[in-house]
N, C-alpha and C. Protein backbone atom coordinates (compact mmCIF):
# COMPACT_ATOMS: atom_id res chain seq x y z
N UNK A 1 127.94 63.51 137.07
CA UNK A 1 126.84 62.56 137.30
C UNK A 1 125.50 63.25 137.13
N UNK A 2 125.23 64.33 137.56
CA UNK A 2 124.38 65.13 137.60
C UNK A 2 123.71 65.56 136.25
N UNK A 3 124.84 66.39 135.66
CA UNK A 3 124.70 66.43 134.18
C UNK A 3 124.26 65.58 133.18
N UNK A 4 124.65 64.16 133.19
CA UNK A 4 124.38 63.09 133.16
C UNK A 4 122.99 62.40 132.87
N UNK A 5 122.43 62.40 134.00
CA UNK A 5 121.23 62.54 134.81
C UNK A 5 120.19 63.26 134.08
N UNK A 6 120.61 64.87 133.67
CA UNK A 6 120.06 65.21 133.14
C UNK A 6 119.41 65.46 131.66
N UNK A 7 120.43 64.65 130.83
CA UNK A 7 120.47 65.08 129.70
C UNK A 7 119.98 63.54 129.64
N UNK A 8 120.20 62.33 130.37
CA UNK A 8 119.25 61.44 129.83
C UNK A 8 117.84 61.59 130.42
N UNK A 9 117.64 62.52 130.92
CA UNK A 9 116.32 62.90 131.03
C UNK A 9 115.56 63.52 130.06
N UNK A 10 115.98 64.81 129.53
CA UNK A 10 116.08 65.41 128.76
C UNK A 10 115.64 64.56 127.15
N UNK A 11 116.41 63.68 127.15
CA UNK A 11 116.36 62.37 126.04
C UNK A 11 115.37 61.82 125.80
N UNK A 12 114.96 61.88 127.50
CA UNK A 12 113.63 61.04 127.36
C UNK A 12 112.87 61.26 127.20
N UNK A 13 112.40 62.66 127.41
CA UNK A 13 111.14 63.56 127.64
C UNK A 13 111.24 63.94 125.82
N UNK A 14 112.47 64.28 125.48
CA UNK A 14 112.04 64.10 123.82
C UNK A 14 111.55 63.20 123.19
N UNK A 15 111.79 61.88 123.36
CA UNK A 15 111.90 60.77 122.56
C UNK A 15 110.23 60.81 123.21
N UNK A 16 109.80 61.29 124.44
CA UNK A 16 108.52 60.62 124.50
C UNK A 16 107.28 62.02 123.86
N UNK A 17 107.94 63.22 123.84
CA UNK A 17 107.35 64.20 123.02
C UNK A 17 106.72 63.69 121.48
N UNK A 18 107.81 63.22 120.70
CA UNK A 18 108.70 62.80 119.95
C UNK A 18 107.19 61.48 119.46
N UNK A 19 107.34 60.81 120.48
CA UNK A 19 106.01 59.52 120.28
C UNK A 19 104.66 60.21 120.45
N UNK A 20 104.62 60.71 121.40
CA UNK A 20 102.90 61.66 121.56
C UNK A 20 102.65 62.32 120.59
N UNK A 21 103.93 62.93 119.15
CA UNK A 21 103.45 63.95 118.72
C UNK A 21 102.92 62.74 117.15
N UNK A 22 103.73 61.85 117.17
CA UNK A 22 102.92 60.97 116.18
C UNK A 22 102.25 60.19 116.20
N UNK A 23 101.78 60.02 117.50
CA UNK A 23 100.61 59.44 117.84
C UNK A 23 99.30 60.44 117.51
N UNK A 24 99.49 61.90 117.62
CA UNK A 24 98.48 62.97 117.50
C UNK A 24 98.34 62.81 116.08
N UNK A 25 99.35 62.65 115.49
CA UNK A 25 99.50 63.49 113.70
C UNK A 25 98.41 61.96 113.09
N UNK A 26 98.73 60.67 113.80
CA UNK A 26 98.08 59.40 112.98
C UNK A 26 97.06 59.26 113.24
N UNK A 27 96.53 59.87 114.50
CA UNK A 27 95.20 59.52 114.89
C UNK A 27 94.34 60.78 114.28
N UNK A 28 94.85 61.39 113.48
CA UNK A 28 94.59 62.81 112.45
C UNK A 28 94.27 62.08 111.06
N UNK A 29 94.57 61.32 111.05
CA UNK A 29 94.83 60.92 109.71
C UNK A 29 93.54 59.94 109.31
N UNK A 30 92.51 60.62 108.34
CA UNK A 30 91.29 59.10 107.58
C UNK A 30 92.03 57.93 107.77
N UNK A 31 90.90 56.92 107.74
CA UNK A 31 90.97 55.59 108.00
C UNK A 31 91.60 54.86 107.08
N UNK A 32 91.38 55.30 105.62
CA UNK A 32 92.38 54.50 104.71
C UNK A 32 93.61 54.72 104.69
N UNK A 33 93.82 56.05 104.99
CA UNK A 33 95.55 56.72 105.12
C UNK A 33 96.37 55.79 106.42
N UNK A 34 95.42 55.83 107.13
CA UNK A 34 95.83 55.31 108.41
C UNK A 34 96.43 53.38 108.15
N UNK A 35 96.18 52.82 107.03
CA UNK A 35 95.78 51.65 106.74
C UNK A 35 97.08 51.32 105.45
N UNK A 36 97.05 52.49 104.97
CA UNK A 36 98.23 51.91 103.82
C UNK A 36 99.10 52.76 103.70
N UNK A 37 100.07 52.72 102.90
CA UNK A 37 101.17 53.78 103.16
C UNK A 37 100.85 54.75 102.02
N UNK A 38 101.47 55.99 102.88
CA UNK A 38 100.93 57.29 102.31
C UNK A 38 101.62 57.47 101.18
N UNK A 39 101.85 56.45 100.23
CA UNK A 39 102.51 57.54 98.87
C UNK A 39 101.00 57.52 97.80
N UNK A 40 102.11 58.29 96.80
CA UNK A 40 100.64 58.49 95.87
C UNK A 40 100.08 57.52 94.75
N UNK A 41 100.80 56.71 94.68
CA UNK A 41 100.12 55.40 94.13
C UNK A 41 99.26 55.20 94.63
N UNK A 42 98.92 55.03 96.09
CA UNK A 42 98.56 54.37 97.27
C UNK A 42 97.00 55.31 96.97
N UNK A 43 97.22 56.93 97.09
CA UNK A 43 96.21 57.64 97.32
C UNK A 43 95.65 57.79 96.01
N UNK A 44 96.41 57.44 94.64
CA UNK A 44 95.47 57.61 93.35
C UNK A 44 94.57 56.23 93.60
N UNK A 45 95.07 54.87 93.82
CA UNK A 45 94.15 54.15 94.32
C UNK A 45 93.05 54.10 95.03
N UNK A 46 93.14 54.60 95.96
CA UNK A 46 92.35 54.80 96.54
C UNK A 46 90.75 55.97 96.81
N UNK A 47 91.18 56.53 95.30
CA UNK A 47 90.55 57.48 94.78
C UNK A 47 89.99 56.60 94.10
N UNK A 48 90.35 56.29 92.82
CA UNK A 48 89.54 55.16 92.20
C UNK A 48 88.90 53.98 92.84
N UNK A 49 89.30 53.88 93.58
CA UNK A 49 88.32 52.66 94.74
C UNK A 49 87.21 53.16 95.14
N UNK A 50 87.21 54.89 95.39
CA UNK A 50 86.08 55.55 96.05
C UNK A 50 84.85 55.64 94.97
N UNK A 51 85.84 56.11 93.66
CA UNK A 51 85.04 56.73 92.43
C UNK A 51 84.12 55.17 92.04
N UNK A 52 84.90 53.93 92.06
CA UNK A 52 84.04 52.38 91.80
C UNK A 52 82.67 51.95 92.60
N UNK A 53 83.17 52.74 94.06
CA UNK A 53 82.64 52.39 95.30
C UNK A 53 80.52 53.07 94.87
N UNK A 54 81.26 54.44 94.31
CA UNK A 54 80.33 55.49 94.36
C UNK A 54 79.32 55.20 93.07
N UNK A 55 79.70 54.50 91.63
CA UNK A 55 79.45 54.46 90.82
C UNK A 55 78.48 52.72 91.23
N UNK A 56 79.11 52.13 91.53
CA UNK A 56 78.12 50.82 92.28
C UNK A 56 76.91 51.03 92.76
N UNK A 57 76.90 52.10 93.84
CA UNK A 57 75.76 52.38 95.10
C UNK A 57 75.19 53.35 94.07
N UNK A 58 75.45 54.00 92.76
CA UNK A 58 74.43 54.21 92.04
C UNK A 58 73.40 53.28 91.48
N UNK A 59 73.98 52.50 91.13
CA UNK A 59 72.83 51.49 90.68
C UNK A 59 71.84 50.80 91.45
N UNK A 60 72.50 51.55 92.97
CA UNK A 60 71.33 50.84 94.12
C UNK A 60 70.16 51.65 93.71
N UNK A 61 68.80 51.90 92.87
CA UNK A 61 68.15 53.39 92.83
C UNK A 61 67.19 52.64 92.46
N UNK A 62 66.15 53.69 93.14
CA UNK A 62 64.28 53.12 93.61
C UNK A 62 64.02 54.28 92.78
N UNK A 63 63.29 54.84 91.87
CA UNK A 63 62.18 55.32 91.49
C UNK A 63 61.09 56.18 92.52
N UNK A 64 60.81 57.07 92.80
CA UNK A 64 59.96 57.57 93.90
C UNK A 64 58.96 58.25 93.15
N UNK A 65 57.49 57.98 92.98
CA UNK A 65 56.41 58.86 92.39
C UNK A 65 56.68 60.08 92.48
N UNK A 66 56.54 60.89 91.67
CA UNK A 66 56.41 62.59 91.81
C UNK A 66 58.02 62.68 91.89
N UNK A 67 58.90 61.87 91.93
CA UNK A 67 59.91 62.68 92.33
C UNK A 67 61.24 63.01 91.10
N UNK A 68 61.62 63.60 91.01
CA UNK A 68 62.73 64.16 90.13
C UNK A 68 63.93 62.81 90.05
N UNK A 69 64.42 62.70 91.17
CA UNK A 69 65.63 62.15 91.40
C UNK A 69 65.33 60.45 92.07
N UNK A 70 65.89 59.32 91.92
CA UNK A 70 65.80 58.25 92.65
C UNK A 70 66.19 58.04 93.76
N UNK A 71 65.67 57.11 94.76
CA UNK A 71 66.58 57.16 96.10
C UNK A 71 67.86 56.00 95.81
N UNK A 72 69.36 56.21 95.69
CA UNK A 72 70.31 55.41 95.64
C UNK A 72 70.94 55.19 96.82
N UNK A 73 72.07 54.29 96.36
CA UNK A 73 73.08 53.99 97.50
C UNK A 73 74.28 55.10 97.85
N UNK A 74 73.81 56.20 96.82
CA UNK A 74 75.15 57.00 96.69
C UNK A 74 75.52 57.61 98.08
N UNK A 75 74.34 58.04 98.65
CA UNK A 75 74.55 59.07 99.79
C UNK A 75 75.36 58.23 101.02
N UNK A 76 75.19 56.85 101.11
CA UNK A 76 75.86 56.08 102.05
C UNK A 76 77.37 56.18 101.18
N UNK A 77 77.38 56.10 100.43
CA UNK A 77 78.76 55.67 99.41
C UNK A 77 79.31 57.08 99.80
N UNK A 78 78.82 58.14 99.53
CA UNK A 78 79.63 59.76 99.66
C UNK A 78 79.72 59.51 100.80
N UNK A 79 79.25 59.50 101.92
CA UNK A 79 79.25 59.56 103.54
C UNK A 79 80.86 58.56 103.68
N UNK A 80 80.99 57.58 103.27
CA UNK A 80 81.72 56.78 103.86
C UNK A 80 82.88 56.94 103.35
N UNK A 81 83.10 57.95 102.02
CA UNK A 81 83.99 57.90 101.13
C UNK A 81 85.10 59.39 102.00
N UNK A 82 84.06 60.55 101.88
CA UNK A 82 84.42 61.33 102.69
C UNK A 82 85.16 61.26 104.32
N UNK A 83 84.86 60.08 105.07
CA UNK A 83 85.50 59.38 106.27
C UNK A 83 86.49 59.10 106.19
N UNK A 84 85.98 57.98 105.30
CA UNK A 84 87.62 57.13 105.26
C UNK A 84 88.77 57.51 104.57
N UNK A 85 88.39 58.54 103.52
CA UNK A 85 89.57 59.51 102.98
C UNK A 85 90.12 60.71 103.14
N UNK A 86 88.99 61.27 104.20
CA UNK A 86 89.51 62.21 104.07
C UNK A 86 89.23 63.48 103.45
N UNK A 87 89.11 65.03 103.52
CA UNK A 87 88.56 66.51 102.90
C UNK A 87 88.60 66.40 101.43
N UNK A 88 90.48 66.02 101.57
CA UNK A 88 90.50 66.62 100.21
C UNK A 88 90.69 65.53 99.31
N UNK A 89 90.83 64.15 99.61
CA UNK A 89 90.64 63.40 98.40
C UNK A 89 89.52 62.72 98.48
N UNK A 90 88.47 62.89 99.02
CA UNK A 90 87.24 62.44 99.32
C UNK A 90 86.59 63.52 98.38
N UNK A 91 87.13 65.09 98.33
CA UNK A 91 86.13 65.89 97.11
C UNK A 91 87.07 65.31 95.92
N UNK A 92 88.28 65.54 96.07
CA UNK A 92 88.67 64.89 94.94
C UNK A 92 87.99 63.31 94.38
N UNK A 93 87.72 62.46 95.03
CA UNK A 93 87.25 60.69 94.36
C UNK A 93 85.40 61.55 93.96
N UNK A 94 84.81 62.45 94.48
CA UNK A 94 83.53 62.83 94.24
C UNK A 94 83.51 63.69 92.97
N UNK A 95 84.61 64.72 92.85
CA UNK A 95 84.84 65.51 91.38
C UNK A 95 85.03 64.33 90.54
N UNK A 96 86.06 63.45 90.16
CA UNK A 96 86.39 62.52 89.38
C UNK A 96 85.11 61.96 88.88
N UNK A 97 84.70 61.52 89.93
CA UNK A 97 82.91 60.57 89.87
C UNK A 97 82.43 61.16 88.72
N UNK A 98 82.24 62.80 89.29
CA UNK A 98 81.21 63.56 88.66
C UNK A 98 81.92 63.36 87.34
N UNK A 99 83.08 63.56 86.75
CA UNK A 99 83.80 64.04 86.05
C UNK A 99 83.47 62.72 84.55
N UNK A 100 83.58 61.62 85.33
CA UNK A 100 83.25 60.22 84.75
C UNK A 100 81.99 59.62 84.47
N UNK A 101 80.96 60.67 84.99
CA UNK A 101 79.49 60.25 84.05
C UNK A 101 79.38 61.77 83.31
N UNK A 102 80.05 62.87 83.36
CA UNK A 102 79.92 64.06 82.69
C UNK A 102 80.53 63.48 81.12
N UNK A 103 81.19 62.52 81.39
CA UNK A 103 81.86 61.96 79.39
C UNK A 103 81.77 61.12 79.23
N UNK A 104 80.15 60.62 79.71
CA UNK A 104 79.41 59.29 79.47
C UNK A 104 79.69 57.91 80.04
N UNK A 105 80.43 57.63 80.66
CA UNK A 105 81.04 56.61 81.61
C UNK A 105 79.50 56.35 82.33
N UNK A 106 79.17 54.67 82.51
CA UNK A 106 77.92 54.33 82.91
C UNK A 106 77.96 54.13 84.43
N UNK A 107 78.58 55.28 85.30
CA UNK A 107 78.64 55.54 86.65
C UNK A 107 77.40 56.24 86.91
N UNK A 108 76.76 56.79 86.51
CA UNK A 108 75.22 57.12 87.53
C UNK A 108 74.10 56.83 87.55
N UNK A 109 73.72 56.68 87.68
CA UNK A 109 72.01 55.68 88.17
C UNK A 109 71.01 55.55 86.78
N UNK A 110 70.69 54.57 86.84
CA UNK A 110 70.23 54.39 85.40
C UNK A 110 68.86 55.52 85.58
N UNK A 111 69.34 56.26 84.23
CA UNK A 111 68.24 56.92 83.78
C UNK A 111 67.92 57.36 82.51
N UNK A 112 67.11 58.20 82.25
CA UNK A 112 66.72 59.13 80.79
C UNK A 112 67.68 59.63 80.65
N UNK A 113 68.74 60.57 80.98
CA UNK A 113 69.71 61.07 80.78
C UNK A 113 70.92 60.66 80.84
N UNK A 114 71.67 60.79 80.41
CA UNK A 114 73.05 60.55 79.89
C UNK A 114 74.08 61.82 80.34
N UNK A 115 75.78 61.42 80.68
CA UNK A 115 76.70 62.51 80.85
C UNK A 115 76.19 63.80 81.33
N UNK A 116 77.02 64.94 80.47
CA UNK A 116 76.75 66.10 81.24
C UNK A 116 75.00 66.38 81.17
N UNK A 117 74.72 66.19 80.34
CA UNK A 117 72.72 66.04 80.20
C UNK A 117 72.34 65.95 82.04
N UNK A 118 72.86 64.84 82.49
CA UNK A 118 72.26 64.55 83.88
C UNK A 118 73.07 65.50 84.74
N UNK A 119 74.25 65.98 84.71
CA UNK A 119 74.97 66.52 85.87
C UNK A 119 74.37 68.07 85.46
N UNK A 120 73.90 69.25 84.87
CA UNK A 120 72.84 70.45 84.77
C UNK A 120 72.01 69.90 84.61
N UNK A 121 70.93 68.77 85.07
CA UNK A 121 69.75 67.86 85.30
C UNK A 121 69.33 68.37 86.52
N UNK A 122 68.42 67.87 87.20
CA UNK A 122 67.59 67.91 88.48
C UNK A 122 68.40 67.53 89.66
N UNK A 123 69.46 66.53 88.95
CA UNK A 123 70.33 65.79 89.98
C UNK A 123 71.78 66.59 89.88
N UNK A 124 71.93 67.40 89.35
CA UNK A 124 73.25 68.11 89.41
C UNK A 124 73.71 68.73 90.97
N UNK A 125 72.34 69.32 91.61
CA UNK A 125 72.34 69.23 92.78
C UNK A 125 72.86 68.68 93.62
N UNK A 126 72.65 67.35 93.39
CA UNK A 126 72.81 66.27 94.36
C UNK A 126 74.35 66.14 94.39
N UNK A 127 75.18 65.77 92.80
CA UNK A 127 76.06 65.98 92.84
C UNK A 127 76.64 67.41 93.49
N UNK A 128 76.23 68.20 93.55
CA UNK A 128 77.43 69.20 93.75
C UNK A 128 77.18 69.20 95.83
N UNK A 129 76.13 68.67 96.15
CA UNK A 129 76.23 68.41 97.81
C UNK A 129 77.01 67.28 97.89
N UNK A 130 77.12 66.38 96.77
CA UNK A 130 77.94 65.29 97.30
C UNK A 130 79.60 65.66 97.73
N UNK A 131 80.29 66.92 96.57
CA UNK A 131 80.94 67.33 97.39
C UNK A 131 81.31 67.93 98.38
N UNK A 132 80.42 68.89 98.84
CA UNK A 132 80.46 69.48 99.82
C UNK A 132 80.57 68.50 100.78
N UNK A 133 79.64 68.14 100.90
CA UNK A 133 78.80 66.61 102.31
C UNK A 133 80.76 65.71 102.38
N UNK A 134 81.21 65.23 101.29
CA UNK A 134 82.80 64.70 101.30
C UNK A 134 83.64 65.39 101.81
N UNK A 135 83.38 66.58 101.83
CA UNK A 135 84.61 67.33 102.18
C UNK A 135 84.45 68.05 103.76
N UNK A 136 82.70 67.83 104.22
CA UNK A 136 82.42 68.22 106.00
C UNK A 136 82.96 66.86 106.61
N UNK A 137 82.48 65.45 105.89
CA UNK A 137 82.63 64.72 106.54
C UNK A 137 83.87 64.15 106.76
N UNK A 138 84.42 64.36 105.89
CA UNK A 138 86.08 64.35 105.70
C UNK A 138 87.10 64.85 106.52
N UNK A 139 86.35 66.94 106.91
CA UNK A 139 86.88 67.53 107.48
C UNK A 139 86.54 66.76 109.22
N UNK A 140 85.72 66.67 109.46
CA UNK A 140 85.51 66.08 110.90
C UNK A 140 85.84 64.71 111.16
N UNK A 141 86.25 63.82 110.26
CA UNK A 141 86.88 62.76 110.72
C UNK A 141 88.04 62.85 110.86
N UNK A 142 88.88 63.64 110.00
CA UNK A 142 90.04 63.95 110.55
C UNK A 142 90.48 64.70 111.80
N UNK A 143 89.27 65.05 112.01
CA UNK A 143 89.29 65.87 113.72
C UNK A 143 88.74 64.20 114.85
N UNK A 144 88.50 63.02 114.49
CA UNK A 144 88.58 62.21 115.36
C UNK A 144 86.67 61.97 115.36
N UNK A 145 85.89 62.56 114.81
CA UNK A 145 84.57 62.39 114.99
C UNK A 145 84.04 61.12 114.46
N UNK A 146 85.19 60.24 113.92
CA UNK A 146 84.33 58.83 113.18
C UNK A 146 85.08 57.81 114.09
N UNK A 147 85.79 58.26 115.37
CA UNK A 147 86.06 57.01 116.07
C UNK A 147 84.96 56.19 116.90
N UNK A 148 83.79 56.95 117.10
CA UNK A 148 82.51 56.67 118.13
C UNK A 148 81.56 56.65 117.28
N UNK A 149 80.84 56.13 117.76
CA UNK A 149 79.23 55.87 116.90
C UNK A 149 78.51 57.71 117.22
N UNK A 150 78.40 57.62 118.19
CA UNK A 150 77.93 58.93 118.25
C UNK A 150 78.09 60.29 117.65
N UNK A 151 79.72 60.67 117.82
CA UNK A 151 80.09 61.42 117.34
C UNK A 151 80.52 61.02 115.78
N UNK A 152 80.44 59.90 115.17
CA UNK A 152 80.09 59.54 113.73
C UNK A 152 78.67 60.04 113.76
N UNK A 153 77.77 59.62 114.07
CA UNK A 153 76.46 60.22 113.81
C UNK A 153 76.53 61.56 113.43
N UNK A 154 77.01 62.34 114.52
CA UNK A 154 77.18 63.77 114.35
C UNK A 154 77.76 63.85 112.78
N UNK A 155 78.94 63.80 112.47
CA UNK A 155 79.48 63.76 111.17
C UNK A 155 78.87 63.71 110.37
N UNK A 156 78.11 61.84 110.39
CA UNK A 156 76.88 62.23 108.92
C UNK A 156 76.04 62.93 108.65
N UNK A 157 75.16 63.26 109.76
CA UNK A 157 74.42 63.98 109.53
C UNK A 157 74.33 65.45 109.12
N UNK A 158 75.67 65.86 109.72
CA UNK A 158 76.06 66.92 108.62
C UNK A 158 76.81 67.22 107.33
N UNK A 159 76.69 65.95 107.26
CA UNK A 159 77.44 65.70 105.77
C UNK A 159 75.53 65.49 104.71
N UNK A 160 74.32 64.75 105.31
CA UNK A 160 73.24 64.52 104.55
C UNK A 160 72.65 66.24 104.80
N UNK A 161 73.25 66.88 106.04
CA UNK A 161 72.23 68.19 105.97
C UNK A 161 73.09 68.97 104.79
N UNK A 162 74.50 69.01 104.70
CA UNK A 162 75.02 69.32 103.05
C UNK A 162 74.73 69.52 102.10
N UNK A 163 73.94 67.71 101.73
CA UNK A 163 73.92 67.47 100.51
C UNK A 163 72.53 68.55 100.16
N UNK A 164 71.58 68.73 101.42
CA UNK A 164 70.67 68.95 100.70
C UNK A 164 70.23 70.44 101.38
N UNK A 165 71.19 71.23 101.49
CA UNK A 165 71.56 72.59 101.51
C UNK A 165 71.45 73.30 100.11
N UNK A 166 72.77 72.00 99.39
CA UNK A 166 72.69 72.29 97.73
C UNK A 166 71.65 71.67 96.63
N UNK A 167 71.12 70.54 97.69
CA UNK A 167 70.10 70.24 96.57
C UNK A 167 68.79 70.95 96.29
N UNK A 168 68.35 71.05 97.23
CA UNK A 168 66.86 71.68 97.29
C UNK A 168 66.66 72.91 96.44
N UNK A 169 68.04 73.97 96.79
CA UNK A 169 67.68 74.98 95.92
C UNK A 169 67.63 74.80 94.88
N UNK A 170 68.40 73.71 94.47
CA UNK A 170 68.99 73.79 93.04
C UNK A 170 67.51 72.85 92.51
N UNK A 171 66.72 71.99 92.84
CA UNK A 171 65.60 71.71 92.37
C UNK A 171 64.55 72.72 92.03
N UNK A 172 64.51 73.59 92.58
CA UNK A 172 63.42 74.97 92.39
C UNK A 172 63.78 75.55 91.11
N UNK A 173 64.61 74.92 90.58
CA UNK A 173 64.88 75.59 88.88
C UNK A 173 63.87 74.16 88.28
N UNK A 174 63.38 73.23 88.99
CA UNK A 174 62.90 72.69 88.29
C UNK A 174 61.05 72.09 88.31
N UNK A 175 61.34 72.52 89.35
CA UNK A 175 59.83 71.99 90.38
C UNK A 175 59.68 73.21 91.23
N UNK A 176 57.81 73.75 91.75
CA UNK A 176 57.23 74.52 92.18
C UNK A 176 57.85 74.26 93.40
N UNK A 177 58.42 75.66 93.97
CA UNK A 177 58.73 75.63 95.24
C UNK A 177 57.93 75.37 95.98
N UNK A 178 57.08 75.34 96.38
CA UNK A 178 55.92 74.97 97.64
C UNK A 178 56.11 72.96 96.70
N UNK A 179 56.78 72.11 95.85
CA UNK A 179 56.63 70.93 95.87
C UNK A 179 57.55 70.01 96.12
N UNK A 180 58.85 70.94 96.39
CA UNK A 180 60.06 70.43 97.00
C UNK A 180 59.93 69.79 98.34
N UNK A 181 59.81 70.47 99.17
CA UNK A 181 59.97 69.51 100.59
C UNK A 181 59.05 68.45 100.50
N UNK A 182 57.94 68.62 99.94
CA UNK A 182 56.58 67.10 99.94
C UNK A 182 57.55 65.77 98.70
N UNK A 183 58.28 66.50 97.78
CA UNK A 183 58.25 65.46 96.93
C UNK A 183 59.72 65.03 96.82
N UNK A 184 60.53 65.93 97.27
CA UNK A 184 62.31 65.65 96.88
C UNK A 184 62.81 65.65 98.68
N UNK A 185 62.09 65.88 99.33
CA UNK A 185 62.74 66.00 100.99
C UNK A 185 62.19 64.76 101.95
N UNK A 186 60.91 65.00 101.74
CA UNK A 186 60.58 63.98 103.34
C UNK A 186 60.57 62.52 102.82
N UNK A 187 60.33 62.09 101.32
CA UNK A 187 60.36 60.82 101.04
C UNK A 187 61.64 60.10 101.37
N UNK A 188 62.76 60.82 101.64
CA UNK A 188 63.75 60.15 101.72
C UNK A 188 64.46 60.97 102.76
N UNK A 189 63.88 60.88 103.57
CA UNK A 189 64.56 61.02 105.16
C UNK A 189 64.33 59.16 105.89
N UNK A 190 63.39 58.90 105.80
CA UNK A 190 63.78 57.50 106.27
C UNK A 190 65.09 56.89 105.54
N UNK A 191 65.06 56.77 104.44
CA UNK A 191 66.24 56.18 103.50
C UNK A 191 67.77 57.15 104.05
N UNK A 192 67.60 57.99 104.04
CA UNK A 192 68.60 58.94 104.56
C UNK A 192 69.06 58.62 105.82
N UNK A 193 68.41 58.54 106.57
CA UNK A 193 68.73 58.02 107.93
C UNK A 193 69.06 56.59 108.43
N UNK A 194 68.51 55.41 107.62
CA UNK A 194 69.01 53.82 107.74
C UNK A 194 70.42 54.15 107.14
N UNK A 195 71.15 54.98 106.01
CA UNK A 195 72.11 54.89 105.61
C UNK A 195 72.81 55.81 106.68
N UNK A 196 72.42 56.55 107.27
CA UNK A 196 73.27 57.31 108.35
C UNK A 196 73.92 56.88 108.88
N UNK A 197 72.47 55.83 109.75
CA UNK A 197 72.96 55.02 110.69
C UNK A 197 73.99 54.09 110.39
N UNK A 198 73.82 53.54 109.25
CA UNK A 198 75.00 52.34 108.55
C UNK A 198 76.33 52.99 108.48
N UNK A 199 76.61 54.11 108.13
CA UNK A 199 77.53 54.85 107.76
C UNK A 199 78.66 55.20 109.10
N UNK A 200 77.65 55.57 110.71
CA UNK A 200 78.11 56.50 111.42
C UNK A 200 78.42 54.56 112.47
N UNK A 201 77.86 53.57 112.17
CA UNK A 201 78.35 52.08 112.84
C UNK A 201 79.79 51.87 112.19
N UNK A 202 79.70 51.80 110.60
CA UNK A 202 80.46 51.59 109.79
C UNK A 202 82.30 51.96 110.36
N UNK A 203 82.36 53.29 110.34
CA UNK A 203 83.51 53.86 110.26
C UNK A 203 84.38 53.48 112.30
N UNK A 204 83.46 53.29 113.44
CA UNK A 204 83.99 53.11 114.27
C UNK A 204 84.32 51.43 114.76
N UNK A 205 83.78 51.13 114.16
CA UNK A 205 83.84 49.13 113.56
C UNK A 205 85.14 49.01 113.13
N UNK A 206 85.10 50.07 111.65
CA UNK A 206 86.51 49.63 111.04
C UNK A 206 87.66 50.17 111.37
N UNK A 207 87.85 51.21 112.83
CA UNK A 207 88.57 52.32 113.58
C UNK A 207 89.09 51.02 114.70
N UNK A 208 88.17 49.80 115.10
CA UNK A 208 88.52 49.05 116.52
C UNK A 208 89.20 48.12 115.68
N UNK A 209 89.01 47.54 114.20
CA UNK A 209 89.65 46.79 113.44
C UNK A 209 91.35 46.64 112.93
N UNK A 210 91.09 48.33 112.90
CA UNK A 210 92.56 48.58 112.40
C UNK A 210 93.26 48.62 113.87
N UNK A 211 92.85 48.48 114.94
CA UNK A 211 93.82 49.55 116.02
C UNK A 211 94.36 47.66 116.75
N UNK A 212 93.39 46.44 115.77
CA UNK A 212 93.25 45.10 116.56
C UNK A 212 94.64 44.65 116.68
């Protein structure tokens, strides 16, 4: 009886190990993974959904006097892309991107330049923080930082301090260093930050949605 006793105990304490430990591994898992099933149909899709997503919110783009680069929708588009997918296919849907206006594909923001012309451009920069910025924000949502508004905040914002880790320098090949922060930085910290904010609401909205 005893024995008994014990081993359906034993049973239980596995079976409930057993549930806690995939409850840990899913609540690990980006928001789209979390949403459809993990094969790779599923995740080449969903790459191309990101790469459509990203190539759209280019065409969101303002013109800024003095400035090199336009303000677009991209940086909300990378922010959200990197969340909901995830490190590594979030740099992966951002390489592709890049990969798809580098051989003329009309994915980046209308301009003077064309393909690889624009990606060793002024904006090559931008691209190459966009992966980085995909792959912090990626990395910390999978650590649970895009279930709260707050700690989403946290996320984006180090996903926009990223982008422009790599951008800034990489503008000084093109513009007087003492004209970078006046003309490529502070104009678009307001814009930077309404999309933050959209970004860091965004992902814990669609976290109470899925769990409905």
């Amino acid at each position: 009886m005893t024995t008994h006793v014990v081993r359906h105990r034993s049973d239980a304490d596995r079976t409930r190990l057993s549930w806690y430990c995939g409850r840990v591994h899913a609540s690990a898992r980006p928001l789209a993974l979390a949403l459809v099933p993990d094969r790779l149909l599923s995740r080449a899709l969903l790459v191309l959904g990101g790469t459509l997503l990203l190539a759209l919110s280019a065409q969101l783009a303002i013109p800024l006097p003095g400035s090199l680069v336009p303000v677009t929708g991209q940086t909300f588009a990378v922010l959200l892309v990197g969340a909901a997918l995830g490190a590594r296919l979030g740099v992966g849907t951002v390489l592709l991107y890049i990969a798809e206006g580098a051989v003329g594909l009309p994915v980046f923001a209308p301009g003077a330049t064309v393909g690889l012309a624009r990606v060793v451009g002024p904006s090559g920069g931008y691209f190459a923080g966009f992966v980085l910025a995909a792959y912090v924000v990626g990395f910390l949502a999978e650590r649970g930082l895009d279930r709260r508004p707050w700690t989403a905040a946290l996320a984006m914002l180090a996903g926009e301090v990223a982008i422009y880790v790599v951008a800034l320098p990489w503008l000084a090949r093109f513009l007087p260093a003492e004209r970078i922060i006046g003309a490529q930085l502070l104009p678009f910290i307001p814009g930077d930050l309404y999309k933050l904010a959209l970004a860091a609401l965004a992902l814990p909205i669609a976290w109470r949605i899925a769990r409905a």
